[in-house]
C-alpha atoms as a PDB file:
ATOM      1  CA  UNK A   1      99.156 113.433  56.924  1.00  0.00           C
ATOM      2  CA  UNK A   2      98.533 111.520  60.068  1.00  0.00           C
ATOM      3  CA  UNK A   3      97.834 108.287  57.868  1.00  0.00           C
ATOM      4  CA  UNK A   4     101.342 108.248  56.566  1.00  0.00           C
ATOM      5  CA  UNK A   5     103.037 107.518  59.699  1.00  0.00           C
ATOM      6  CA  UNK A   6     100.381 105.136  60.610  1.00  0.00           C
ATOM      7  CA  UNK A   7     102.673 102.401  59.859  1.00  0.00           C
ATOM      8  CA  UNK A   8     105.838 103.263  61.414  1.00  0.00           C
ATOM      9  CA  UNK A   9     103.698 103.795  64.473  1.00  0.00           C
ATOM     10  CA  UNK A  10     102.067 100.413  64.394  1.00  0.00           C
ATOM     11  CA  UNK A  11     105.338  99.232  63.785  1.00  0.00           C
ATOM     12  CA  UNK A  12     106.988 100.671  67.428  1.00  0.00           C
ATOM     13  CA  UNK A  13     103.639  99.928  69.487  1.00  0.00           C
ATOM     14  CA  UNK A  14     103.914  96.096  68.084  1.00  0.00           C
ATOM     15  CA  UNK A  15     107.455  96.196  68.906  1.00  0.00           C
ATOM     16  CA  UNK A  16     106.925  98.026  72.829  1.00  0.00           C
ATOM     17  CA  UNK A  17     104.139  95.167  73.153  1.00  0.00           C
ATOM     18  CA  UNK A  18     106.607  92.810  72.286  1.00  0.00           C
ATOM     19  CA  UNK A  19     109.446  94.061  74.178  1.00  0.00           C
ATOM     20  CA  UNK A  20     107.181  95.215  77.506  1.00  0.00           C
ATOM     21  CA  UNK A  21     104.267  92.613  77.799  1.00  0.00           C
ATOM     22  CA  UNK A  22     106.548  89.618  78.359  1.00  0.00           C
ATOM     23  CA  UNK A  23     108.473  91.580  80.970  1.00  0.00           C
ATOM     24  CA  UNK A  24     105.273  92.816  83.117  1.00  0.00           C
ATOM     25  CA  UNK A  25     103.501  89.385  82.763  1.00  0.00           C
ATOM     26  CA  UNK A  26     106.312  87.654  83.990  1.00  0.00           C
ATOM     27  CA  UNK A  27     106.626  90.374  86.503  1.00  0.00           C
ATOM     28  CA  UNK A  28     102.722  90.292  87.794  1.00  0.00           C
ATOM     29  CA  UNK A  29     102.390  86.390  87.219  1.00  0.00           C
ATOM     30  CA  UNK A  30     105.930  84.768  88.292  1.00  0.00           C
ATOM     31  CA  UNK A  31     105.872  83.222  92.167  1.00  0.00           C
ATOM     32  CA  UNK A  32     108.491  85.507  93.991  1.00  0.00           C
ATOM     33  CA  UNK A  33     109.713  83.337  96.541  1.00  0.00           C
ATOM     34  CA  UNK A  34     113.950  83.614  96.752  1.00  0.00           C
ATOM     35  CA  UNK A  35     115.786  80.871  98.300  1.00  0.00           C
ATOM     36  CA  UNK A  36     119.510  80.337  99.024  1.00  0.00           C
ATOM     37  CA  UNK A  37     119.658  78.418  95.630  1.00  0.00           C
ATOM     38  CA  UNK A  38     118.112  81.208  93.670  1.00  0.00           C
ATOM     39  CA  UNK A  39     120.684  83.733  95.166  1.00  0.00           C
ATOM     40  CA  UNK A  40     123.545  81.756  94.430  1.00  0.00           C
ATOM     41  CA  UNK A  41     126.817  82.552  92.046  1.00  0.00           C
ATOM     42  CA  UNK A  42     125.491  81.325  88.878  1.00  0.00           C
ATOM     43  CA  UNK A  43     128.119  81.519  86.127  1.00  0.00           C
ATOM     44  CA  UNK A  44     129.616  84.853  87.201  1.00  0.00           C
ATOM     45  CA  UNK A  45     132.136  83.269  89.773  1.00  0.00           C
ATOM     46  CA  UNK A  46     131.052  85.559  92.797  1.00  0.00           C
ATOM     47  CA  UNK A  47     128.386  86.090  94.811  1.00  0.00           C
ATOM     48  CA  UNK A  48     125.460  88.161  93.804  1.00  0.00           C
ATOM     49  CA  UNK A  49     124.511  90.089  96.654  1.00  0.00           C
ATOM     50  CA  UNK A  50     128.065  91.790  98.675  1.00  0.00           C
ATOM     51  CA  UNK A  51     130.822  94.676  98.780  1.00  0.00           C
ATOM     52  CA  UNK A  52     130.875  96.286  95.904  1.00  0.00           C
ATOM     53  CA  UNK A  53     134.445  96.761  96.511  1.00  0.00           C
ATOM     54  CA  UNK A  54     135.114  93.031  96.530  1.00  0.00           C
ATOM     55  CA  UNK A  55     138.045  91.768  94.724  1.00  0.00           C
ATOM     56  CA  UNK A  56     136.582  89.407  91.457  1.00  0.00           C
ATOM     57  CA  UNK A  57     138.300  87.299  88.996  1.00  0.00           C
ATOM     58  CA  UNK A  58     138.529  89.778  85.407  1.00  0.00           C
ATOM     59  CA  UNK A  59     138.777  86.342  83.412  1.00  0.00           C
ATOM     60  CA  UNK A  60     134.809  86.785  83.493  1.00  0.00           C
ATOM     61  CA  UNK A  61     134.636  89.854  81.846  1.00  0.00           C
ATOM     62  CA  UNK A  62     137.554  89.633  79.337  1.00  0.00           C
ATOM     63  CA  UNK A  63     135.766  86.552  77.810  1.00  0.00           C
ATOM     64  CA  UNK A  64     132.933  88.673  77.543  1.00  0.00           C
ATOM     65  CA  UNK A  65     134.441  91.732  75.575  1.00  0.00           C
ATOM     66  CA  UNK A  66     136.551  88.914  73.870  1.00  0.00           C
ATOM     67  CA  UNK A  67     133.195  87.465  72.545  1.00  0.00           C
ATOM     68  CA  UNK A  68     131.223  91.030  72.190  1.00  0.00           C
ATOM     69  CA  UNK A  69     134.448  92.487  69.944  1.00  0.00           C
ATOM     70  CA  UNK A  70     134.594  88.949  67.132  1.00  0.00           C
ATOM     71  CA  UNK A  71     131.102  88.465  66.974  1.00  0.00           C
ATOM     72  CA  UNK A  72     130.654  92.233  65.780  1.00  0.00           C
ATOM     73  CA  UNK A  73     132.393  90.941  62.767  1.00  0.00           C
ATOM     74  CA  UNK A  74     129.378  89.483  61.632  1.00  0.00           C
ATOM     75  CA  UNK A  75     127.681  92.706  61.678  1.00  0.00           C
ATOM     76  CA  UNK A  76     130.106  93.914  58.968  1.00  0.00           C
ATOM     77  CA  UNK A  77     130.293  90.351  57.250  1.00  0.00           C
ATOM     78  CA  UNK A  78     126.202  90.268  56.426  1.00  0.00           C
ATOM     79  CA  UNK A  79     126.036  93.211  55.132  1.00  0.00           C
ATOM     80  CA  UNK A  80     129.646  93.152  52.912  1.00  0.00           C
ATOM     81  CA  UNK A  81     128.148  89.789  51.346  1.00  0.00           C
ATOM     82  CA  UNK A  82     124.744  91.476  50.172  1.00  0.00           C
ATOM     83  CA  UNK A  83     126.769  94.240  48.413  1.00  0.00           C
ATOM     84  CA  UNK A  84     129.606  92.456  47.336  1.00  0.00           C
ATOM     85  CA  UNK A  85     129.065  92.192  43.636  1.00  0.00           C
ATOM     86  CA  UNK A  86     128.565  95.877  43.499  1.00  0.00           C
ATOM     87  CA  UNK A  87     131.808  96.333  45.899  1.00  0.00           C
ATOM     88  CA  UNK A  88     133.955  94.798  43.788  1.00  0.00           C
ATOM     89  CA  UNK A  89     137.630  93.739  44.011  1.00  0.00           C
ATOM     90  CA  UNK A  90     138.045  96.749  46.199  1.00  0.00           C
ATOM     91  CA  UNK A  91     135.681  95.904  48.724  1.00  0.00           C
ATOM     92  CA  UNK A  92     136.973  92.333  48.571  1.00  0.00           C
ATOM     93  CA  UNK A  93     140.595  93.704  49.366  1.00  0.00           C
ATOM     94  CA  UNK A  94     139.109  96.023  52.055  1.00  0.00           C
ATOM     95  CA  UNK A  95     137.597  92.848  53.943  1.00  0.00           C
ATOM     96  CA  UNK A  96     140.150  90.825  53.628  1.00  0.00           C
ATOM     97  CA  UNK A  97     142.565  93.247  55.493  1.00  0.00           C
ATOM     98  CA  UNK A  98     139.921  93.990  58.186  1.00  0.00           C
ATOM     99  CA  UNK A  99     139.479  90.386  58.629  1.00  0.00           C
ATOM    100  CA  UNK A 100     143.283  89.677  58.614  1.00  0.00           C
ATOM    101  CA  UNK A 101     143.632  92.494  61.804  1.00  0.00           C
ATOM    102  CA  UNK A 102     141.090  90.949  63.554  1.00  0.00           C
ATOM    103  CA  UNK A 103     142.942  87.133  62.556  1.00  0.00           C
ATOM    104  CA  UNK A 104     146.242  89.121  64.213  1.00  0.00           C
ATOM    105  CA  UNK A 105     144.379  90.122  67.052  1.00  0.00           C
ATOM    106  CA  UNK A 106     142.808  87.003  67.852  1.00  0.00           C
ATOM    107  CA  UNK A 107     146.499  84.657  67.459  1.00  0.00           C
ATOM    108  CA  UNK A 108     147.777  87.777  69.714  1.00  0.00           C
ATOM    109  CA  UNK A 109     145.065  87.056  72.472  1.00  0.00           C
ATOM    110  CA  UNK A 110     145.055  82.986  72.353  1.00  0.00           C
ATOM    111  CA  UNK A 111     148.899  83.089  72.410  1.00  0.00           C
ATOM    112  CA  UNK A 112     148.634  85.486  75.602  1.00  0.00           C
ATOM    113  CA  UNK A 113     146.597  83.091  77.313  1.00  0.00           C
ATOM    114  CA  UNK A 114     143.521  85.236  77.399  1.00  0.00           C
ATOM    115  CA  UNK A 115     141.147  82.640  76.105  1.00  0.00           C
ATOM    116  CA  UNK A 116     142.915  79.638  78.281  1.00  0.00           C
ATOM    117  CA  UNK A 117     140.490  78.659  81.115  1.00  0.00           C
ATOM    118  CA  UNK A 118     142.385  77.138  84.549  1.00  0.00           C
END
């Protein structure tokens, strides 16, 4: 019985090795020597290391769940297209109305001014 499930477990220890042996090579083998350059904002628009009651610019993080919430509409879009013969015009009508919300939502947020950038 054991050699049925050989292959799903050679399957998640190849995927651990590649997921953990980058991570403690770079770990064990990387020079740790921080410097004020290395501990700089990078991209994030505050500094790394302070209050964590500081007061922070939400532009940051509202591009970020802009960006997380349209490109999950490629997660439905792959696998609509595989399937879409078998969907027929009903599935075709179904995407088009989920893709003309998120159209709506995304004319609602750019004329807000959430994706505008001072």
């Amino acid at each position: 019985m054991l050699e049925n499930y050989f292959p799903i477990l050679l399957f998640i220890l190849v995927g651990l090795g590649f997921g953990v042996v980058p991570m403690l090579a770079g770990w064990l083998l990387a020079p740790h020597r921080p410097d004020a350059e290395k501990q700089s904002p990078y991209e994030c628009g505050f500094e790394a290391f302070e209050d964590a009651r500081m007061q922070f610019d939400v532009r940051y993080y509202l591009v970020a769940i802009l960006f997380i919430l349209f490109d999950l509409e490629i997660a439905f879009l792959f696998p609509w297209a595989v399937v879409l013969e078998e969907l027929g015009m009903f599935g075709f009508v179904s995407m088009m109305i989920f893709l003309g919300i998120l159209v709506v939502g995304f004319v609602y947020e750019w004329m807000k001014g959430a994706l505008d950038w001072e």
